[in-house]
Protein backbone atom coordinates (compact mmCIF):
# COMPACT_ATOMS: atom_id res chain seq x y z
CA UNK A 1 -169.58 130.72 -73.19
CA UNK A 2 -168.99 129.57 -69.72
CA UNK A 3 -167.20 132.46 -68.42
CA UNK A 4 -170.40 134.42 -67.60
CA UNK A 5 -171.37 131.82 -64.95
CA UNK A 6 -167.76 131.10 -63.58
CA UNK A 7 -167.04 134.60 -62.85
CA UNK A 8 -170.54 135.07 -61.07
CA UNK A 9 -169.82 131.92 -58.64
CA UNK A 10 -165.89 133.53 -58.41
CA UNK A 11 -168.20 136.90 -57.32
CA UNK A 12 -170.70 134.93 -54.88
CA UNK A 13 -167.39 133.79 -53.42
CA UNK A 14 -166.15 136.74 -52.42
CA UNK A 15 -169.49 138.43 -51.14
CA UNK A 16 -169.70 135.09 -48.59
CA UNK A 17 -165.91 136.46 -47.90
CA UNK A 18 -166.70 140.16 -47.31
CA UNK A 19 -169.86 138.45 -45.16
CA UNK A 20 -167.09 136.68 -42.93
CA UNK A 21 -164.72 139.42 -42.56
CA UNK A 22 -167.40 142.07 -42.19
CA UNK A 23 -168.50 139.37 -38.87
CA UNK A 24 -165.02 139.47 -37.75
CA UNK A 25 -164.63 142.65 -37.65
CA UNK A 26 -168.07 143.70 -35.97
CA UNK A 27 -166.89 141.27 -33.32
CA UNK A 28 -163.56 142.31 -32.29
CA UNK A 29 -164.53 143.37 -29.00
CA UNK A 30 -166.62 140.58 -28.19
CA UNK A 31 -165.57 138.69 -25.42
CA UNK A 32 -163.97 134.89 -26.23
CA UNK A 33 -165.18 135.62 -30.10
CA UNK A 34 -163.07 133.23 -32.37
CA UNK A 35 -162.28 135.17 -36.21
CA UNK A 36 -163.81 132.98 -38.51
CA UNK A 37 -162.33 132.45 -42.25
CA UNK A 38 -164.20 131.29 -45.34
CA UNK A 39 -162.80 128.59 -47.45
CA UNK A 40 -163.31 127.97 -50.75
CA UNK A 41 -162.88 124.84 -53.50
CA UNK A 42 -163.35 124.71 -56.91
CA UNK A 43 -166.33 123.06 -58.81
CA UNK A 44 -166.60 120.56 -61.21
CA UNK A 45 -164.48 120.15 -64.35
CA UNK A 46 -165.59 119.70 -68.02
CA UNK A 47 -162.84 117.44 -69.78
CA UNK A 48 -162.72 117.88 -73.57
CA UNK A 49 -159.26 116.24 -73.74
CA UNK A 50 -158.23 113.62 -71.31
CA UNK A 51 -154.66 113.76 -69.97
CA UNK A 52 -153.07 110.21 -70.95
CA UNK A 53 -155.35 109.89 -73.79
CA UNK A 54 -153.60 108.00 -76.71
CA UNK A 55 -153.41 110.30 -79.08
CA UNK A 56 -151.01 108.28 -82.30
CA UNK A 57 -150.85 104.29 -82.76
CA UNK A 58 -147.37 104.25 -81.79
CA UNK A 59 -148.37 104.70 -77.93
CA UNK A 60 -147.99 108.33 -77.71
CA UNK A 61 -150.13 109.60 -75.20
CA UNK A 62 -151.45 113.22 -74.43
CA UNK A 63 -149.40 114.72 -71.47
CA UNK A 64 -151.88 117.25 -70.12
CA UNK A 65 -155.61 117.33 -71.12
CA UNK A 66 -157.83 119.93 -71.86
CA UNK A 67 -159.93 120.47 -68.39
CA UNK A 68 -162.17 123.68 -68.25
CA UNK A 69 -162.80 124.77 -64.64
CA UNK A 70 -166.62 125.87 -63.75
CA UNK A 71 -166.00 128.27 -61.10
CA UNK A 72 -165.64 128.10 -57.44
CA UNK A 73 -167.76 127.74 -54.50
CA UNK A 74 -167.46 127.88 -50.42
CA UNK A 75 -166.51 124.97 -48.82
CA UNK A 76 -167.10 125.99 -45.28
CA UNK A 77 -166.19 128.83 -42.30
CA UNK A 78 -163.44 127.63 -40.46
CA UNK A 79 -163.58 129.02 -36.77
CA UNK A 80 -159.60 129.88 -35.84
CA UNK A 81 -159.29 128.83 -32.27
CA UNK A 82 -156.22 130.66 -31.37
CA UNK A 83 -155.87 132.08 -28.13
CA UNK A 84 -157.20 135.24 -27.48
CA UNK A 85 -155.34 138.31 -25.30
CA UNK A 86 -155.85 138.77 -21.89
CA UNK A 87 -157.83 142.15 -20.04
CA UNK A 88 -157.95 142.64 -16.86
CA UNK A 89 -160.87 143.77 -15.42
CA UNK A 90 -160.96 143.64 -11.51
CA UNK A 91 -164.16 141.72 -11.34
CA UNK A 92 -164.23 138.52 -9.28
CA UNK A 93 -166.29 136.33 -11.61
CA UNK A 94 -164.55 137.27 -14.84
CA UNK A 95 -162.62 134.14 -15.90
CA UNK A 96 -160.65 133.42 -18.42
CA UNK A 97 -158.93 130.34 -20.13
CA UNK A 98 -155.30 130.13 -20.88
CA UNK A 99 -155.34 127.50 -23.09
CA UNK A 100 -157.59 124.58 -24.49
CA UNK A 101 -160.93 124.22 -22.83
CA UNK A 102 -164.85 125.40 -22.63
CA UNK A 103 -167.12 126.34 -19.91
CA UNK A 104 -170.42 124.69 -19.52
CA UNK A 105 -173.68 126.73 -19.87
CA UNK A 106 -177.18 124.90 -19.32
CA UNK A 107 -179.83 126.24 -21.56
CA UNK A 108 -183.23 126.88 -21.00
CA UNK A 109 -183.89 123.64 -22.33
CA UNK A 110 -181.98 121.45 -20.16
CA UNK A 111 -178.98 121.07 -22.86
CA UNK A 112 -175.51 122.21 -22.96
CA UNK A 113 -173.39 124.89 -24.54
CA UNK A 114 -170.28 125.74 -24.82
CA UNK A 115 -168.31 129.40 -24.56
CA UNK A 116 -164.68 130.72 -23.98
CA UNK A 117 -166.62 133.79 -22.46
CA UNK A 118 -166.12 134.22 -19.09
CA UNK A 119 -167.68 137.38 -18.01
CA UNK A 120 -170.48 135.93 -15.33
CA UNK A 121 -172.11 137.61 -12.67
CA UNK A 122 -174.49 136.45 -10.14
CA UNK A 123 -178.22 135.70 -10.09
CA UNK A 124 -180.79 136.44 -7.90
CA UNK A 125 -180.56 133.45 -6.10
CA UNK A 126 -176.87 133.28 -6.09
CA UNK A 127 -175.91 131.00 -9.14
CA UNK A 128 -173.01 132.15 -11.65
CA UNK A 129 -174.72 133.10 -14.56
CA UNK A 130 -173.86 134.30 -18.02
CA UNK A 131 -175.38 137.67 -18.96
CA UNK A 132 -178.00 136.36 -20.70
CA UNK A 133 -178.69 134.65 -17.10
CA UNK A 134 -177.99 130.95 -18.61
CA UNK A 135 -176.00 129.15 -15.10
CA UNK A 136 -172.37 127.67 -15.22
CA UNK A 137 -172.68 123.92 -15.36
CA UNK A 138 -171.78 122.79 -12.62
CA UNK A 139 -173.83 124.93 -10.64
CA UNK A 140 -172.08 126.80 -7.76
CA UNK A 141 -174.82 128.90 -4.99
CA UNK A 142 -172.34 131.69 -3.51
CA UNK A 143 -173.95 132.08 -0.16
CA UNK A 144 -175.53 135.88 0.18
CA UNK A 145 -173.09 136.77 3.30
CA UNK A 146 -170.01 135.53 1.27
CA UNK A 147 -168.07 138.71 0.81
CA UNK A 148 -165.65 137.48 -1.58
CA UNK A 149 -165.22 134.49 -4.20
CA UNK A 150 -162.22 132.95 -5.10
CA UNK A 151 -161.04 130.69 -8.11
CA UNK A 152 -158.11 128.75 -8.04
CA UNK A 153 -155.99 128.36 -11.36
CA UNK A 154 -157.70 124.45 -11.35
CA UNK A 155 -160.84 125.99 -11.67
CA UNK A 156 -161.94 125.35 -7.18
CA UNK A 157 -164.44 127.60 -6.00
CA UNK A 158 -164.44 128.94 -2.53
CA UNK A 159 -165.44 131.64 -0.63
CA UNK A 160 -164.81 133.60 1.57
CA UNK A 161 -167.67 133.48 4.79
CA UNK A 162 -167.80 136.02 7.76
CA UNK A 163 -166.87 134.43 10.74
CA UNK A 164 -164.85 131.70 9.12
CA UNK A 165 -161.14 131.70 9.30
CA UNK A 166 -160.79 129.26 6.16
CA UNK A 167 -162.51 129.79 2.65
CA UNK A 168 -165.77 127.55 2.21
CA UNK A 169 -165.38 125.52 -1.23
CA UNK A 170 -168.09 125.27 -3.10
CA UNK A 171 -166.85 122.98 -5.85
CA UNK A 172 -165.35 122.66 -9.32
CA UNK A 173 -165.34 124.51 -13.07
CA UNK A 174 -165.28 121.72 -15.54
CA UNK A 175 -164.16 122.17 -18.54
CA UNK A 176 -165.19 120.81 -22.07
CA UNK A 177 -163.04 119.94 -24.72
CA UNK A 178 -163.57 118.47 -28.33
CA UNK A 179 -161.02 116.68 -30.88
CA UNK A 180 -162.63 119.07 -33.70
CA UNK A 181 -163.09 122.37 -32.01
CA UNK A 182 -164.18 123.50 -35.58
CA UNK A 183 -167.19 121.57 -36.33
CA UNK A 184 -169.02 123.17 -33.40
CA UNK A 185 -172.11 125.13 -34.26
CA UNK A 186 -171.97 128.62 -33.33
CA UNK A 187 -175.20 129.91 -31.47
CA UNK A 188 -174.89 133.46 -31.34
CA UNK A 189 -175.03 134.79 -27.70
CA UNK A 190 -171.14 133.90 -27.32
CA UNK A 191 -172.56 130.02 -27.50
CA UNK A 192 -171.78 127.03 -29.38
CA UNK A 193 -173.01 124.05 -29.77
CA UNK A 194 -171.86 119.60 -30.14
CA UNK A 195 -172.43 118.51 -33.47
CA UNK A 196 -171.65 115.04 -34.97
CA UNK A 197 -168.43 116.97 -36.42
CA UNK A 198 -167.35 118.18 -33.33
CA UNK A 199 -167.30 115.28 -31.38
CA UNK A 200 -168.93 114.53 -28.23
CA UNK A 201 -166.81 116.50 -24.99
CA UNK A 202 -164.36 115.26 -23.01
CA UNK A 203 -164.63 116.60 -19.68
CA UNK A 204 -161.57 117.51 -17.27
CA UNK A 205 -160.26 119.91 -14.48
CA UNK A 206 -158.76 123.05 -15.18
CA UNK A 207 -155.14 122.18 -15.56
CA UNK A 208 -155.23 118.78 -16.29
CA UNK A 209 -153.06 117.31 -19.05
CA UNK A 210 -154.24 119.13 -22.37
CA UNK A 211 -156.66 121.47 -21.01
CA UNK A 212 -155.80 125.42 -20.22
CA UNK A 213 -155.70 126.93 -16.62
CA UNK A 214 -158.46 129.48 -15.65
CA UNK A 215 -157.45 133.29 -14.48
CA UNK A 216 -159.89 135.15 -12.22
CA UNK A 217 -160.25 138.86 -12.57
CA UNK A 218 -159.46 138.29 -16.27
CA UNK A 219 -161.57 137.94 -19.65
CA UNK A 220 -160.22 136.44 -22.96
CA UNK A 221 -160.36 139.14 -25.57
CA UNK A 222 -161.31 138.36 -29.21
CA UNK A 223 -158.38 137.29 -31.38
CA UNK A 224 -159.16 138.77 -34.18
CA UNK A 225 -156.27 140.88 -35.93
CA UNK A 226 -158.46 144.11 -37.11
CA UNK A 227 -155.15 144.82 -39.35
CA UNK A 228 -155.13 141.43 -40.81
CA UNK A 229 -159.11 141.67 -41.45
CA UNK A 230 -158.73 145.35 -43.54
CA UNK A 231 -155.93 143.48 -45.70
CA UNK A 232 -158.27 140.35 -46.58
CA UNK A 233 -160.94 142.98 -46.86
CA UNK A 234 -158.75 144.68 -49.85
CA UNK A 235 -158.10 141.59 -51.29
CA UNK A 236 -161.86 140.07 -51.27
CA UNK A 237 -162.81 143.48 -53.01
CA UNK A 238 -160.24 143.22 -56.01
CA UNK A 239 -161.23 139.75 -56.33
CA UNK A 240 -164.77 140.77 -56.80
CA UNK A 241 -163.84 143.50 -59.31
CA UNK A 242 -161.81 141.05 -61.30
CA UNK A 243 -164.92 138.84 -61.62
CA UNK A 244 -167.37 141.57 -62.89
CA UNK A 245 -164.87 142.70 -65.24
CA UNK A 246 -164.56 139.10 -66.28
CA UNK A 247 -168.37 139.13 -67.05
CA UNK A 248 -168.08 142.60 -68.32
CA UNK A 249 -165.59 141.50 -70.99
CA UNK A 250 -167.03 137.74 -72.08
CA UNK A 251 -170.49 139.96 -72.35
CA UNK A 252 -168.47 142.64 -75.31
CA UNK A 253 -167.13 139.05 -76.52
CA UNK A 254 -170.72 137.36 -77.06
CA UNK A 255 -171.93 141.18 -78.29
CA UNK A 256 -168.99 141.03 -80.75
CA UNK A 257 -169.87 137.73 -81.75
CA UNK A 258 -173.67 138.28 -82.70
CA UNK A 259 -172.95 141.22 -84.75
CA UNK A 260 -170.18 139.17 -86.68
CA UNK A 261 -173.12 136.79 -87.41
């Protein structure tokens, strides 16, 4: 009896699904998070009757065939890059995208991540930082008299000097973007990474044709729907409870059987 082992891959299904919703969840105040949602494909078939089979010497063939699923199994996360709601916080270095894009961190180890979290601050030598203290790349060094700093919606960096009519610019905020935005690896730390799915980045200005625009004083908020995540939760339990009654019932079948013998 296959049932036994279908409805335990149709029950490891769901627990990856209450794994991914539980994450969503936990992260709906995380700043830039992306929901993720688990996908799912079925497995192999075992074919006791082929469809189109001839099945009489005048050329009558069989129109459907007797194909006996073997359960299901995940196929993969997929990261939903909608856009996330905007907060405003006040704070000079909080940045936020409105629309396609990534910022540029440089890691410890010389290479590059990517985030849609914008909450920086400044280190102690004057570099825009993440909170975990990894810099913006490109680098920007706000000047320790600079009383103010100001980002333009095309991502220009200036500040403001005393004893300087005009703002001082400082530079540019690249930004990153990919033509599969779903194969990136995800990090942790509000980081992801390139991957051969992903596709290498394609760098422009803020603004440019494709790209978002960047806000200051703002941060992107998570886009998670908490509503929509308490439904699928629902669902993903049922569906596990109709699998373990599934074994439940082909284990009273097999019991029936052996006692028959």
């Amino acid at each position: 009896m296959k049932a036994l082992g279908i409805a335990a891959s149709g029950m490891l299904a769901q627990q990856t699904n209450v794994d991914v919703i539980a994450n969503n969840i936990a992260n709906a105040n995380t700043t830039g998070f992306k929901a993720g949602r688990a996908a799912f494909q079925d497995l192999l078939y075992q074919s006791d009757n082929r469809a189109g089979a001839l099945v009489a010497d005048d050329g009558a063939i069989r129109p459907v065939g007797v194909d006996i699923g073997l359960g299901v199994a995940t196929a993969g996360i997929m990261r939903l890059n909608t856009q996330g709601g905007m907060t405003e916080t006040g704070n000079q270095l909080d940045l936020a995208i409105q629309g396609r894009g990534y910022f540029q961190i440089t890691l410890p180890d010389g290479t590059t991540a990517y985030t849609r979290a914008g909450n920086f601050t400044l280190s102690p030598e004057g570099e825009i930082v993440t909170n975990d203290g990894y810099p913006l790349d490109p680098g920007f060094a706000v000047p320790e008299e600079a009383t103010s700093v100001q980002i333009s919606a095309d991502g220009v960096v200036s500040v403001l000097v005393p004893g300087e009519m005009l703002p001082q610019e400082l530079g540019e905020i690249t930004l990153a973007g990919f033509i599969n935005e779903a194969g990136l690896r995800p990090m942790g730390n509000n980081l992801l990474a390139e991957t051969a799915a992903s596709g290498a980045p394609v760098l422009a200005q803020a603004g440019d044709e494709g790209f978002g625009t960047l806000r200051q004083f703002y941060i992107e908020a998570s886009n998670v729907d908490v509503i929509r995540q308490i439904t699928d939760l629902i669902s993903a339990q049922r569906a596990y409870e109709m699998n373990s009654k599934a074994i439940t019932t082909a284990d009273q079948m097999m019991q029936t059987a052996v006692q028959v013998r």
